[in-house]
C-alpha atoms as a PDB file:
ATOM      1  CA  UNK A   1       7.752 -23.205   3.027  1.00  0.00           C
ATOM      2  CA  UNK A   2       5.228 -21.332   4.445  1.00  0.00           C
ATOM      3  CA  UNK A   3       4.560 -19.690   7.739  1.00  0.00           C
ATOM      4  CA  UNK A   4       3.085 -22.520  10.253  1.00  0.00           C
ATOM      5  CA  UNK A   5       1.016 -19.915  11.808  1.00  0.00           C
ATOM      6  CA  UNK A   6      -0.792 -19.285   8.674  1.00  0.00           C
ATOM      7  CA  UNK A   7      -3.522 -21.532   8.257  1.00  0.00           C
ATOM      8  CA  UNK A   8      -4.683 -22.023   4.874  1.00  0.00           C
ATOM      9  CA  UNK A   9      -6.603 -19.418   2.575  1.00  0.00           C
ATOM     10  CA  UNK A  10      -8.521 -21.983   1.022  1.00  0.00           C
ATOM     11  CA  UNK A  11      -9.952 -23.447   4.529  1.00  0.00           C
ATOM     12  CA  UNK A  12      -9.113 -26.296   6.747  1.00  0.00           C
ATOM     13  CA  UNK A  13      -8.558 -29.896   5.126  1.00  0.00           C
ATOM     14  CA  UNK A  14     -11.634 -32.179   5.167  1.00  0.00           C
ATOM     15  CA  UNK A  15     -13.827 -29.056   5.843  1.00  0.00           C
ATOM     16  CA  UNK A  16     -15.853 -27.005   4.119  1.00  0.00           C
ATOM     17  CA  UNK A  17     -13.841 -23.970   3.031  1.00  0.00           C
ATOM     18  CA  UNK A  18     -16.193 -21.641   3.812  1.00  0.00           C
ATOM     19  CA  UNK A  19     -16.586 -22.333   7.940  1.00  0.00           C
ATOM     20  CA  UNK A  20     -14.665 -20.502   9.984  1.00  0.00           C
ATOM     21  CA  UNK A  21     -14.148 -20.096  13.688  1.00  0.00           C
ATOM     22  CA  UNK A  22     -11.545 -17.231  16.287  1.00  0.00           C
ATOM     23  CA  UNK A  23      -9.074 -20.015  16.394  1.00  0.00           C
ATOM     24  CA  UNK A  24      -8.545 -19.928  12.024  1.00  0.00           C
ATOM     25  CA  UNK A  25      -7.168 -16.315  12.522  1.00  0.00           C
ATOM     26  CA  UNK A  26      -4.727 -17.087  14.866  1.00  0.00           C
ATOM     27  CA  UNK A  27      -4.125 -20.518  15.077  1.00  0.00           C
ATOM     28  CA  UNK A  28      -1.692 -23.417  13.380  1.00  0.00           C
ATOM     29  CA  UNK A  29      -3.808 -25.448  10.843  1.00  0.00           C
ATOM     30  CA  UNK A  30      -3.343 -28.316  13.518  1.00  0.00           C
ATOM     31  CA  UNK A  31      -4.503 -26.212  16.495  1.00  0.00           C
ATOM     32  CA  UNK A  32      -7.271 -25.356  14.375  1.00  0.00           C
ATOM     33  CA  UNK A  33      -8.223 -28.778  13.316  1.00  0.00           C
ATOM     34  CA  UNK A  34      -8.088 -29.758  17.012  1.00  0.00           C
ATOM     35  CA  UNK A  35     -10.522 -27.014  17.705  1.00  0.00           C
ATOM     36  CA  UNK A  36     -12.709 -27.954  15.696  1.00  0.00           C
ATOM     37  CA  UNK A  37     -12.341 -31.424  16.751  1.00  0.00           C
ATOM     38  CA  UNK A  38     -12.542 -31.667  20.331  1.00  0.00           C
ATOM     39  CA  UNK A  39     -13.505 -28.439  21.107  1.00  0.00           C
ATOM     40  CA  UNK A  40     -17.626 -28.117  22.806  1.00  0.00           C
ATOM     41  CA  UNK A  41     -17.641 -24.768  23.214  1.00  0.00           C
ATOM     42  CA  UNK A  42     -15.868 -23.682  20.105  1.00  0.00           C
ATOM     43  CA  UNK A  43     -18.174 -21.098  17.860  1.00  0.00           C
ATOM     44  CA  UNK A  44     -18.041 -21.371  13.930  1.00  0.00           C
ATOM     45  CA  UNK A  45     -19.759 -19.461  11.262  1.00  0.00           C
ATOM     46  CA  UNK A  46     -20.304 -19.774   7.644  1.00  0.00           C
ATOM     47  CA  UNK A  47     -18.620 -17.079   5.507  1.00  0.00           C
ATOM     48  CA  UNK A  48     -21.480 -17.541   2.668  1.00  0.00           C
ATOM     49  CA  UNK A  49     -23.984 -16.275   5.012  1.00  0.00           C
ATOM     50  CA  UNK A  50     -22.293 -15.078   8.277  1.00  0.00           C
ATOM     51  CA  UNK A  51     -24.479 -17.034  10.782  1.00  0.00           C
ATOM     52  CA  UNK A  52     -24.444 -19.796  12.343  1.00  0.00           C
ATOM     53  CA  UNK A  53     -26.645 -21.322   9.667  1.00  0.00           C
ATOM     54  CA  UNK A  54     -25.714 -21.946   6.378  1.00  0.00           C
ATOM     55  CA  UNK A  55     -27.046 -21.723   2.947  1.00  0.00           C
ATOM     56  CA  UNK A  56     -29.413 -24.882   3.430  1.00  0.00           C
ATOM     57  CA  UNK A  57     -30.356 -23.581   6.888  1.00  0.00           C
ATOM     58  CA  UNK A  58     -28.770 -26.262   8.762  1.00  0.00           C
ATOM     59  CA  UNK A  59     -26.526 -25.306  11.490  1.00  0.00           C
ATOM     60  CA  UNK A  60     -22.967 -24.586  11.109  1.00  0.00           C
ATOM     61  CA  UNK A  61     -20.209 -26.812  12.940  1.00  0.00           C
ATOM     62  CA  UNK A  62     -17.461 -28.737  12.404  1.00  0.00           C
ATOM     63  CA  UNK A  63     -18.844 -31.327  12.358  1.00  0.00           C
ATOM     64  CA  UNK A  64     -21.374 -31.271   9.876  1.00  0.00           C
ATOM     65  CA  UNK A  65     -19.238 -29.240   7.377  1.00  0.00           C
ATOM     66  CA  UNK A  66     -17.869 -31.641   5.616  1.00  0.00           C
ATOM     67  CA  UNK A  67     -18.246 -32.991   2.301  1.00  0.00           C
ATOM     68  CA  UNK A  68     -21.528 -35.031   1.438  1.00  0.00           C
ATOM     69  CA  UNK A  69     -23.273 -32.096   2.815  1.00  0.00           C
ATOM     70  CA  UNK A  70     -24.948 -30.246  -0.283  1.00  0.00           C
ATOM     71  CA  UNK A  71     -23.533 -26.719   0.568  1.00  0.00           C
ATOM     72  CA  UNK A  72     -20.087 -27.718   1.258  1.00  0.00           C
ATOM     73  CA  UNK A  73     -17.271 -26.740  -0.656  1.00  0.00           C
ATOM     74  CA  UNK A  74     -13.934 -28.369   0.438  1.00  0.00           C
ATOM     75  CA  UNK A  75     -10.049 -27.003  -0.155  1.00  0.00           C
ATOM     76  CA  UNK A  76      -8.810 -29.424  -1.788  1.00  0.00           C
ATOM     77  CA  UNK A  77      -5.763 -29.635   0.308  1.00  0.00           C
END
């Protein structure tokens, strides 16, 4: 079993593996989720590019990370 502080290496589930936000380096995968669910202020960033845009110049966010979107690469999990 591992460590329920860890969240996963391969990104959050239903994301795009590549966002990323504080709460992912510290968090639970379900405080992380939540973040990135209810959260307005929360900041995320792409780890392909390291803005706030990604690689088809949209803006990163939780919201729009997800798959369907053409730059979007999710876990698997």
């Amino acid at each position: 079993m591992s460590d329920p502080k860890n969240v996963a290496a391969d990104g959050l589930p239903g994301l795009c593996r590549h966002l990323r936000t504080k709460r992912y380096y510290y968090g639970t995968i379900e405080e992380t989720l939540e973040t990135a669910e209810l959260s307005t202020t929360a900041q995320f960033w792409c780890l392909r590019t390291m803005r706030v845009i990604g690689p088809d110049q949209a803006p990163v966010t939780a919201l729009a990370c997800r798959a369907g979107r053409g730059c979007c690469e999710t876990s698997g999990l």
